[in-house]
PDB file of N, CA and C in Angstrom:
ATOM      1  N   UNK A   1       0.838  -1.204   0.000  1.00  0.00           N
ATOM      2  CA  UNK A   1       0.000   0.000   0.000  1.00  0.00           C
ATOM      3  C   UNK A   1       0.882   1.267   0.000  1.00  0.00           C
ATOM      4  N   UNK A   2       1.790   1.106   1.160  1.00  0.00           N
ATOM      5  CA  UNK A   2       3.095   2.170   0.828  1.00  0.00           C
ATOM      6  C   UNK A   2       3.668   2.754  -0.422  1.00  0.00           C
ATOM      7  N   UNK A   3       4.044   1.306  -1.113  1.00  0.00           N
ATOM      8  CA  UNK A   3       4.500   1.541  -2.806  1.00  0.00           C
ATOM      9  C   UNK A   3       3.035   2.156  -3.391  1.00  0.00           C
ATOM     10  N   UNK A   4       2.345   1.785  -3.505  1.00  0.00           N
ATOM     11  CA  UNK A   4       1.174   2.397  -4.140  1.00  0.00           C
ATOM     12  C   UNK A   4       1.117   3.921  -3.972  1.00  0.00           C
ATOM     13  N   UNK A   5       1.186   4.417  -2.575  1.00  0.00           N
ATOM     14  CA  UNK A   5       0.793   6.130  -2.666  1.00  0.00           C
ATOM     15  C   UNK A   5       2.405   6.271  -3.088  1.00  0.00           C
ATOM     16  N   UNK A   6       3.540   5.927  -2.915  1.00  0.00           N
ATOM     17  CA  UNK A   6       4.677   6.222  -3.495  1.00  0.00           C
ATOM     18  C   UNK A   6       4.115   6.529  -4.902  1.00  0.00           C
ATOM     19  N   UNK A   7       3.768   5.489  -5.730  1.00  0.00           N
ATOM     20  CA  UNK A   7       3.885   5.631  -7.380  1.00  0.00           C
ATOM     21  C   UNK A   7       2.853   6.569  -7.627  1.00  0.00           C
ATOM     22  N   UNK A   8       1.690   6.628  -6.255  1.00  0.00           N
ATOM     23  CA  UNK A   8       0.762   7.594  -6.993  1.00  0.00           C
ATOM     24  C   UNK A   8       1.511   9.119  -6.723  1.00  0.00           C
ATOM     25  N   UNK A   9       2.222   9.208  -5.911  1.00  0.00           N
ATOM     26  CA  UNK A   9       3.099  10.528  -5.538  1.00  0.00           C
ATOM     27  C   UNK A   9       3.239  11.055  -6.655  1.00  0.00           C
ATOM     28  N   UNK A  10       4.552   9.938  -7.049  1.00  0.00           N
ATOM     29  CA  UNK A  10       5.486  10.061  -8.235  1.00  0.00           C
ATOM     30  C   UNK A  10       4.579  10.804  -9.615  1.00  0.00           C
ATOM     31  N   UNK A  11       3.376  10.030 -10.159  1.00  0.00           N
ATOM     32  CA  UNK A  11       2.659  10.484 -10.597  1.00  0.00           C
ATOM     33  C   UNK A  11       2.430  11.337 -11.099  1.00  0.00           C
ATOM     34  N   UNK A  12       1.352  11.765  -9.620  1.00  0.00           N
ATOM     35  CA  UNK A  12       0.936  13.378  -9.561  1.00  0.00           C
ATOM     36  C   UNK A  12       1.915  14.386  -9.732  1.00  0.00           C
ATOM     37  N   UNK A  13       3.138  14.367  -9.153  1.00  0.00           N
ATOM     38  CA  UNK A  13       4.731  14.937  -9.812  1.00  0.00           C
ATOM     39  C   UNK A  13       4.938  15.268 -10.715  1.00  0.00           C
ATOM     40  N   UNK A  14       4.751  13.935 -11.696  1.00  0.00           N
ATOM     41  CA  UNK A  14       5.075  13.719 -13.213  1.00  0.00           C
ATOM     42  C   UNK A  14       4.249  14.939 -13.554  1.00  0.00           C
ATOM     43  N   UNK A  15       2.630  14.492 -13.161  1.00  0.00           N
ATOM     44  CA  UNK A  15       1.963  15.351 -14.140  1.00  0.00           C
ATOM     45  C   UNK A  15       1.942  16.944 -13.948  1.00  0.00           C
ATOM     46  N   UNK A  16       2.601  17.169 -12.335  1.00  0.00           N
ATOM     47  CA  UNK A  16       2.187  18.368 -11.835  1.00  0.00           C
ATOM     48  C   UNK A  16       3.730  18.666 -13.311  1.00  0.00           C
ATOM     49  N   UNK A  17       4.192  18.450 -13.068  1.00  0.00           N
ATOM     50  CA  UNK A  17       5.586  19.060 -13.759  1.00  0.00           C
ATOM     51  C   UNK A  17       5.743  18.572 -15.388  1.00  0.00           C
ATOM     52  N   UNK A  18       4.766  17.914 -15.788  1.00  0.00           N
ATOM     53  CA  UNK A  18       4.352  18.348 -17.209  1.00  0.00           C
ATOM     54  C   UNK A  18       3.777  19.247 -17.882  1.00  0.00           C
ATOM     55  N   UNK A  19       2.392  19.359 -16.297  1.00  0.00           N
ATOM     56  CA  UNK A  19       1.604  20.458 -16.823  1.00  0.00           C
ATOM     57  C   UNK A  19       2.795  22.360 -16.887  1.00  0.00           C
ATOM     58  N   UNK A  20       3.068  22.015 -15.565  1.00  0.00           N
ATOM     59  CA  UNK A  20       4.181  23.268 -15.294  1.00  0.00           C
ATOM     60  C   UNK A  20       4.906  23.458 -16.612  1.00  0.00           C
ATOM     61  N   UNK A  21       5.336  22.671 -16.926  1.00  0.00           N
ATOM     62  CA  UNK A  21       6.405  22.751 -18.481  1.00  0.00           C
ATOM     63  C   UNK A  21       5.555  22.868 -19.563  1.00  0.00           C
ATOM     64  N   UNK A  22       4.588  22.491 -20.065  1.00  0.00           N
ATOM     65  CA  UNK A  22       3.776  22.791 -20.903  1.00  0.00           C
ATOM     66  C   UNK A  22       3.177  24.261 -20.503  1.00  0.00           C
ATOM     67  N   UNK A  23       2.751  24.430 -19.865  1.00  0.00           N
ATOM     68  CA  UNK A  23       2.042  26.115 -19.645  1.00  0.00           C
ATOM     69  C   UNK A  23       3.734  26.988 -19.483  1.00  0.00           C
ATOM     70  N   UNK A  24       4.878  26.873 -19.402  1.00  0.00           N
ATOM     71  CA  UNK A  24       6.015  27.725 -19.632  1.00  0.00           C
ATOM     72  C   UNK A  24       6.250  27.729 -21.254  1.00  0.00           C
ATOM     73  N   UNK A  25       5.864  26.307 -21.784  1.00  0.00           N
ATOM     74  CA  UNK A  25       6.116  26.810 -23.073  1.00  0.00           C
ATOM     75  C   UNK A  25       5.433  27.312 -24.072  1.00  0.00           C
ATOM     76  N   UNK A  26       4.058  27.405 -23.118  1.00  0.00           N
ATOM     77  CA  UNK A  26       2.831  28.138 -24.070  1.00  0.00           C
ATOM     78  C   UNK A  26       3.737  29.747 -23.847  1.00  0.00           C
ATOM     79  N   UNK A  27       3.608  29.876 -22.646  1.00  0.00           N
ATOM     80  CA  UNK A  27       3.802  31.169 -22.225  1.00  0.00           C
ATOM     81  C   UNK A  27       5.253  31.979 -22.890  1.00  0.00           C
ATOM     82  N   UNK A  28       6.644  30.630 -23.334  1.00  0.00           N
ATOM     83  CA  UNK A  28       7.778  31.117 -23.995  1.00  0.00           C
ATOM     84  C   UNK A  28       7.240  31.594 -25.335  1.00  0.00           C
ATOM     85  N   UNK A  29       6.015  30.964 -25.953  1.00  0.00           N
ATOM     86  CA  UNK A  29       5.604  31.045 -27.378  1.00  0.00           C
ATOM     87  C   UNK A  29       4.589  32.372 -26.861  1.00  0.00           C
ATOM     88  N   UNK A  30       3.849  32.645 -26.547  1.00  0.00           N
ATOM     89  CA  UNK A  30       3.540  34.181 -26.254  1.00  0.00           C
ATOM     90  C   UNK A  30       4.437  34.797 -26.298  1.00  0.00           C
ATOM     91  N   UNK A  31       5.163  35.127 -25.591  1.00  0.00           N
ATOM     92  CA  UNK A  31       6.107  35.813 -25.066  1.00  0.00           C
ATOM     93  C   UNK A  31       7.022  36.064 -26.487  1.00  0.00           C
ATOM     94  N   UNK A  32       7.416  35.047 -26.925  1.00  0.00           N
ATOM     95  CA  UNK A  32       7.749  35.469 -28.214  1.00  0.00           C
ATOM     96  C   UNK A  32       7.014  35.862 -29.451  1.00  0.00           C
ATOM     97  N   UNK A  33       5.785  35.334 -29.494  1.00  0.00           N
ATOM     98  CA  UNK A  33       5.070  36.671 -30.252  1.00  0.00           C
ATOM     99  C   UNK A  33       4.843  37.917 -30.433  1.00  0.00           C
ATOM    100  N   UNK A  34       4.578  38.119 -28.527  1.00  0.00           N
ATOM    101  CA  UNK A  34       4.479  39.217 -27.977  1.00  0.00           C
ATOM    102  C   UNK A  34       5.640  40.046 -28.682  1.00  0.00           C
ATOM    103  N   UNK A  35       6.679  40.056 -28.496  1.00  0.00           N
ATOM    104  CA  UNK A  35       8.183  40.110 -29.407  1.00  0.00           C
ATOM    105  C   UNK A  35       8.571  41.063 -30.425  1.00  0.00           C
ATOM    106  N   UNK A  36       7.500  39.399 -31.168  1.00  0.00           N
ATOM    107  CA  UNK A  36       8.084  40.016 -32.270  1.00  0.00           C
ATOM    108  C   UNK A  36       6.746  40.803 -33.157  1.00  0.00           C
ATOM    109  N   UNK A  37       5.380  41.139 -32.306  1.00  0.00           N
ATOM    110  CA  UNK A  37       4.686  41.721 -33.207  1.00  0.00           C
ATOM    111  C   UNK A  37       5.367  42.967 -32.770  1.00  0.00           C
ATOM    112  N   UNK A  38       5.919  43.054 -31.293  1.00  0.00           N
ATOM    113  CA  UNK A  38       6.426  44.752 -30.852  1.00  0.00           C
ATOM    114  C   UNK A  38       7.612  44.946 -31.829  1.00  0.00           C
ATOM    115  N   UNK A  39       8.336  44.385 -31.936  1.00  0.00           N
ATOM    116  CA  UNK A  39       9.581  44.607 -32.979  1.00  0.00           C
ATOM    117  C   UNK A  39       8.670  45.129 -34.855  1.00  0.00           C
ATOM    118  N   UNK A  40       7.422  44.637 -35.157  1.00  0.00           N
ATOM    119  CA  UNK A  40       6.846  44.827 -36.233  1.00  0.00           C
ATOM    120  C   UNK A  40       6.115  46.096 -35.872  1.00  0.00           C
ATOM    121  N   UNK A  41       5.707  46.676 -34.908  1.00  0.00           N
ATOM    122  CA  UNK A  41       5.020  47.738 -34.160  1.00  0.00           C
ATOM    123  C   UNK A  41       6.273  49.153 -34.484  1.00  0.00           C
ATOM    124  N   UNK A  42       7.381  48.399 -33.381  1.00  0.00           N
ATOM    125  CA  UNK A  42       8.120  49.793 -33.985  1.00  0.00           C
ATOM    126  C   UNK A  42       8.532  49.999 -34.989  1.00  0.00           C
ATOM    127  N   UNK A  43       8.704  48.872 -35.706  1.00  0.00           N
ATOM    128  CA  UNK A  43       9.213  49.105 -37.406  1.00  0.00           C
ATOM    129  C   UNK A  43       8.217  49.824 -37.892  1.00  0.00           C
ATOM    130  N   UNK A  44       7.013  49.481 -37.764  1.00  0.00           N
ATOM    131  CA  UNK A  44       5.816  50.260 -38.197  1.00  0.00           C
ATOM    132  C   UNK A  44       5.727  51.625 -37.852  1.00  0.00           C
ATOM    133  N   UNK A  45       5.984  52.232 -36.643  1.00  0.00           N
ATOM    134  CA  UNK A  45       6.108  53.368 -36.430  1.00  0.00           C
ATOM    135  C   UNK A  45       7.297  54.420 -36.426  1.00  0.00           C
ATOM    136  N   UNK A  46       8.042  53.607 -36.771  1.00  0.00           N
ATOM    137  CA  UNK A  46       9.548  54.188 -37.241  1.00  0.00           C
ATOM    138  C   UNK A  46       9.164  54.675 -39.145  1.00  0.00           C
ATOM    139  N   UNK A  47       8.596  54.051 -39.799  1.00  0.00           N
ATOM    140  CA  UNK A  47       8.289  54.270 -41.222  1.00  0.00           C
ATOM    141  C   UNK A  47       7.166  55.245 -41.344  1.00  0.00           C
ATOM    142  N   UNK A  48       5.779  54.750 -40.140  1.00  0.00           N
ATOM    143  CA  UNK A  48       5.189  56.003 -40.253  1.00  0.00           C
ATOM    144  C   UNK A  48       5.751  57.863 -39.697  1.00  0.00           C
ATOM    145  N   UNK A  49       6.639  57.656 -38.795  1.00  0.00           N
ATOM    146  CA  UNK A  49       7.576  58.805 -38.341  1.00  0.00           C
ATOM    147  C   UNK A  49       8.137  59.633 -39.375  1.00  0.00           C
ATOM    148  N   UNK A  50       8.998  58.477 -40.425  1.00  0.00           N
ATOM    149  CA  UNK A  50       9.328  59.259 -41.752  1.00  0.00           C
ATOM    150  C   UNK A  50       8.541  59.500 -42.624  1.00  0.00           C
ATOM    151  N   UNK A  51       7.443  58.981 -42.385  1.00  0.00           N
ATOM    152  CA  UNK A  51       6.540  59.845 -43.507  1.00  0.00           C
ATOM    153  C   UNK A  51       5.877  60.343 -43.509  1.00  0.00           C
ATOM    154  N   UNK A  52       5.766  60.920 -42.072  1.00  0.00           N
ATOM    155  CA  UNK A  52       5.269  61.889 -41.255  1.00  0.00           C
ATOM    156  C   UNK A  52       6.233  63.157 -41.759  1.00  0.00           C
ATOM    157  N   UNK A  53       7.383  62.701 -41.365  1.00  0.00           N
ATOM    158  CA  UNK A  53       8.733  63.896 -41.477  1.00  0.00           C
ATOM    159  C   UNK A  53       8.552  64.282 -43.113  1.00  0.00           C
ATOM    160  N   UNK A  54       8.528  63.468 -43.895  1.00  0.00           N
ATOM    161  CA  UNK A  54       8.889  63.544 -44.954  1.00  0.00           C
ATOM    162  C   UNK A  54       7.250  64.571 -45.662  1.00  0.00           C
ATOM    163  N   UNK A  55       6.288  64.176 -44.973  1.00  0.00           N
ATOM    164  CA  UNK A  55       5.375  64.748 -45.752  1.00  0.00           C
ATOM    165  C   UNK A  55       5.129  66.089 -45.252  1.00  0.00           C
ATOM    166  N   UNK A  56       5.784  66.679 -44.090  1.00  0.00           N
ATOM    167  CA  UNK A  56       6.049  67.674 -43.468  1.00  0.00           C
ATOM    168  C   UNK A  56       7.405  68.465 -44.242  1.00  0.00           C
ATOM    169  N   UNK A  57       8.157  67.866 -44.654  1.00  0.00           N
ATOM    170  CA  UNK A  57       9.176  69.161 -45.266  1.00  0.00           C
ATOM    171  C   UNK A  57       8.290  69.595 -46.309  1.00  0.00           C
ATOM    172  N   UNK A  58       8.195  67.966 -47.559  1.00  0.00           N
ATOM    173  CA  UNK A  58       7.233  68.544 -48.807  1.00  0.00           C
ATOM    174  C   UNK A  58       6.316  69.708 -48.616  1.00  0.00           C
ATOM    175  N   UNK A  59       5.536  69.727 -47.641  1.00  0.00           N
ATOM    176  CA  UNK A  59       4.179  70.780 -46.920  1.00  0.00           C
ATOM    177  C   UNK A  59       5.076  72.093 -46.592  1.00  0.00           C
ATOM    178  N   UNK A  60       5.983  71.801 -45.951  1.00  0.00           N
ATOM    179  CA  UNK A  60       6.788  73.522 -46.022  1.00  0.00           C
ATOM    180  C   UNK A  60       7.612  73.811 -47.105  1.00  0.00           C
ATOM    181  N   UNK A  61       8.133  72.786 -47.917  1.00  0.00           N
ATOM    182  CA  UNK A  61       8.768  73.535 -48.980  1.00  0.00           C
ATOM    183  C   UNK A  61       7.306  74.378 -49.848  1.00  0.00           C
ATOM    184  N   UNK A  62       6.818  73.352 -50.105  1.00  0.00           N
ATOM    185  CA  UNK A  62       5.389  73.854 -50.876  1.00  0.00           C
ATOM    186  C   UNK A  62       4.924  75.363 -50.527  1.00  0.00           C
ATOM    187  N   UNK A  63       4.902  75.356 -49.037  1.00  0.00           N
ATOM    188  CA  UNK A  63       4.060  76.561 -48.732  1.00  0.00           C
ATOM    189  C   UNK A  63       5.018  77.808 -48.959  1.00  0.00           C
ATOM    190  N   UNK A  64       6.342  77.561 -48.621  1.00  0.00           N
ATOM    191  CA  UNK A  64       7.645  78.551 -48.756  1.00  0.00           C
ATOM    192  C   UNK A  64       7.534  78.972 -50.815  1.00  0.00           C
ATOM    193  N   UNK A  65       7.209  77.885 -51.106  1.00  0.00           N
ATOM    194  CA  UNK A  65       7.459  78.407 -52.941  1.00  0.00           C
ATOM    195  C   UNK A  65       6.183  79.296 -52.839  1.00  0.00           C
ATOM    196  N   UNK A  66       4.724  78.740 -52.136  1.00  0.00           N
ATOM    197  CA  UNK A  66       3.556  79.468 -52.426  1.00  0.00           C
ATOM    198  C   UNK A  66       3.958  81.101 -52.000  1.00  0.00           C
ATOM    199  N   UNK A  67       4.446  81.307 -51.206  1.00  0.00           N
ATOM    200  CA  UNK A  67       4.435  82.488 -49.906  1.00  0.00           C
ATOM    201  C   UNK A  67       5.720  83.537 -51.104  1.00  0.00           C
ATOM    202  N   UNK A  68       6.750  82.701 -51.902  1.00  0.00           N
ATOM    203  CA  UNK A  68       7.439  83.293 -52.664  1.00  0.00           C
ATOM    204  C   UNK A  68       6.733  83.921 -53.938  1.00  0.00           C
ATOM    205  N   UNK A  69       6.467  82.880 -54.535  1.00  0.00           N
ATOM    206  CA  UNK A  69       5.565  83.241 -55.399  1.00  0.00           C
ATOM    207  C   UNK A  69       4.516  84.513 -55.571  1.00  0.00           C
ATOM    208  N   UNK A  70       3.747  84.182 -54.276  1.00  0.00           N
ATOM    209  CA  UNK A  70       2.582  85.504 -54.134  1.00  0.00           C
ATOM    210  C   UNK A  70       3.839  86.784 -53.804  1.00  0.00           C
ATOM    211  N   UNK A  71       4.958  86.618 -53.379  1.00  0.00           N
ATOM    212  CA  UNK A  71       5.302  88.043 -53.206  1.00  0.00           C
ATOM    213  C   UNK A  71       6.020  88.143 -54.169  1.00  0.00           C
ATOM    214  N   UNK A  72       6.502  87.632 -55.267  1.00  0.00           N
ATOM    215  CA  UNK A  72       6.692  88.128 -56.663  1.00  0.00           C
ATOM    216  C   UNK A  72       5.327  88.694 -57.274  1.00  0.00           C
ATOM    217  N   UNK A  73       3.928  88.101 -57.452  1.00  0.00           N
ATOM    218  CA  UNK A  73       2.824  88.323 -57.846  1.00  0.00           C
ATOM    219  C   UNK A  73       2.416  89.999 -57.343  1.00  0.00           C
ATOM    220  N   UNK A  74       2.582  89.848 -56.212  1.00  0.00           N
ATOM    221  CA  UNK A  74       2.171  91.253 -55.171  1.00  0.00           C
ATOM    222  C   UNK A  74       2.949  92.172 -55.716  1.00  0.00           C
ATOM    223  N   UNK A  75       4.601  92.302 -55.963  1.00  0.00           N
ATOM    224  CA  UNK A  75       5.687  93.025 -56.548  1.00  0.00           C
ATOM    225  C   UNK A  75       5.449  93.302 -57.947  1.00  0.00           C
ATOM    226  N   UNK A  76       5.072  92.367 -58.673  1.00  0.00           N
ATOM    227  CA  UNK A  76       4.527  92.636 -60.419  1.00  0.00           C
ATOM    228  C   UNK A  76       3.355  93.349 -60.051  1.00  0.00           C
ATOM    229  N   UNK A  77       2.402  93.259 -58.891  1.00  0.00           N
ATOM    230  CA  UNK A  77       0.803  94.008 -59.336  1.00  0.00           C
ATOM    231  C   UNK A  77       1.291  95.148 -59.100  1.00  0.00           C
ATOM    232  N   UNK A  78       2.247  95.565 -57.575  1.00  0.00           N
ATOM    233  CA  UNK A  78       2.928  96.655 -57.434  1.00  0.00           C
ATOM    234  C   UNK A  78       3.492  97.468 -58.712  1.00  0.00           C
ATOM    235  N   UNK A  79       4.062  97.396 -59.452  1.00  0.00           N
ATOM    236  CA  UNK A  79       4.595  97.542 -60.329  1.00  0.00           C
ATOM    237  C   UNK A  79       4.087  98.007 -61.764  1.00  0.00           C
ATOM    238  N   UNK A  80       2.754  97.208 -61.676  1.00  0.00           N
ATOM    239  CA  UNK A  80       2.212  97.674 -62.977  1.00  0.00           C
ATOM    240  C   UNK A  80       1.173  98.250 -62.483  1.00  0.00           C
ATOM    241  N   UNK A  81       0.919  98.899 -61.260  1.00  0.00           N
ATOM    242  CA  UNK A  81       0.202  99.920 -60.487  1.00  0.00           C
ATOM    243  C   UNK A  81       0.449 101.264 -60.523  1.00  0.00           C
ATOM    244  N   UNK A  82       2.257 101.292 -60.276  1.00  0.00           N
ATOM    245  CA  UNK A  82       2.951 101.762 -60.303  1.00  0.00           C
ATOM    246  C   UNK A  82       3.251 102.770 -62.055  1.00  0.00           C
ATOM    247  N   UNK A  83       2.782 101.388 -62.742  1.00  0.00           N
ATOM    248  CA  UNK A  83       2.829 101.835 -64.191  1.00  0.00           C
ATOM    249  C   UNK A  83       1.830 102.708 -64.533  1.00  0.00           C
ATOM    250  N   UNK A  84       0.810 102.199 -64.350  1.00  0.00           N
ATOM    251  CA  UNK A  84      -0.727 102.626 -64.576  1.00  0.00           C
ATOM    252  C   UNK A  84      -0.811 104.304 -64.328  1.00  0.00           C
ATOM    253  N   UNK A  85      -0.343 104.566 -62.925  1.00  0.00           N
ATOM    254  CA  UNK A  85      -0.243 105.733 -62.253  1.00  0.00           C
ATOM    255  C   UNK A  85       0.299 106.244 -63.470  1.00  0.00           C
ATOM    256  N   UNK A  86       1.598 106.471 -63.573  1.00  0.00           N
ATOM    257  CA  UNK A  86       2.796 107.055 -64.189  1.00  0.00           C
ATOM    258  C   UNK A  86       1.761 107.410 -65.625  1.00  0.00           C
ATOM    259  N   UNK A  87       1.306 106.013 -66.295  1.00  0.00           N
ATOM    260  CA  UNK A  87       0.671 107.133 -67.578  1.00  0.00           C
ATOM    261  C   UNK A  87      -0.619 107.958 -67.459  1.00  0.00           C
ATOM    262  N   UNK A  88      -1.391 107.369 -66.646  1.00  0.00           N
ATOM    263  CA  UNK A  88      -2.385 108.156 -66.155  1.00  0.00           C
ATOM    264  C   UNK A  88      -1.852 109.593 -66.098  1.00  0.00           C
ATOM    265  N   UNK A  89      -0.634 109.920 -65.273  1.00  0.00           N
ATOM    266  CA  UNK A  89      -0.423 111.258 -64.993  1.00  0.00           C
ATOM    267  C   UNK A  89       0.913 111.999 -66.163  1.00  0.00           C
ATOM    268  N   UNK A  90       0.776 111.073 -67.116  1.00  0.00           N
ATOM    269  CA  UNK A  90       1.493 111.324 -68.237  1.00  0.00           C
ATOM    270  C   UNK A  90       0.248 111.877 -69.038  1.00  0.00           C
ATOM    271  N   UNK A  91      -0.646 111.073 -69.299  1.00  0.00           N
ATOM    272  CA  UNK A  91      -1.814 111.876 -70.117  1.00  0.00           C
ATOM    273  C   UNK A  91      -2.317 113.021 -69.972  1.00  0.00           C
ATOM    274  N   UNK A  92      -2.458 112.870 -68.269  1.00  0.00           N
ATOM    275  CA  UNK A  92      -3.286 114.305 -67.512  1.00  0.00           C
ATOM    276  C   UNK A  92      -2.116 115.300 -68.179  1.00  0.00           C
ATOM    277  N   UNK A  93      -1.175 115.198 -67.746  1.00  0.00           N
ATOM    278  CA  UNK A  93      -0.257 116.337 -68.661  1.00  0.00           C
ATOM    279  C   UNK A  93      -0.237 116.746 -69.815  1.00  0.00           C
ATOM    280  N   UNK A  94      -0.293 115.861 -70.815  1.00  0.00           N
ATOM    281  CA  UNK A  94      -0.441 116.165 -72.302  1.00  0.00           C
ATOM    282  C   UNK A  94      -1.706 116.702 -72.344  1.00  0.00           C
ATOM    283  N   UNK A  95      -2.860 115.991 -72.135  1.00  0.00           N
ATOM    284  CA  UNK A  95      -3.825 116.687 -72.346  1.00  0.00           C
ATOM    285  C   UNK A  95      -4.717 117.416 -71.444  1.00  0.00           C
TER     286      UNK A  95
END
């Protein structure tokens, strides 16, 4: 009867420490998923960062040519304002 709860000991052992090892290696295989979707996470947000950055210079170069542009535009209307005047008060003179 002795040997008997011995082997049933042994047993319950076995199984306690199968189950133990089986639920560590569920948990090593999480754990390494866990991993490597975070390693795919920051890759992911490392690419969206640059094209974040990147669509941010494009957006200020853009607006810097717009902002140039209109003050060449503003300088030509200046200018042929400037013109306008001048014969206007070229005519008033002649005639």
């Amino acid at each position: 009867q002795l040997e008997m709860a011995i082997e049933d000991a042994k047993r319950q052992v076995e199984q306690t420490r199968e189950r133990a090892t089986s639920r560590e290696r569920a948990a090593q295989s999480k754990l390494l998923d866990l991993e490597t979707q975070l390693s795919r996470n920051k890759t992911e947000l490392n690419q969206l960062r640059r094209n974040k950055d990147d669509a941010e210079r494009r957006y200020e170069s853009r607006l810097q040519d717009l902002k140039d542009r209109l003050e060449q535009s503003e300088s030509t209307n200046r200018s042929m304002q400037n013109y306008v005047q001048f014969l206007k008060s070229s005519y008033a003179n002649v005639f």
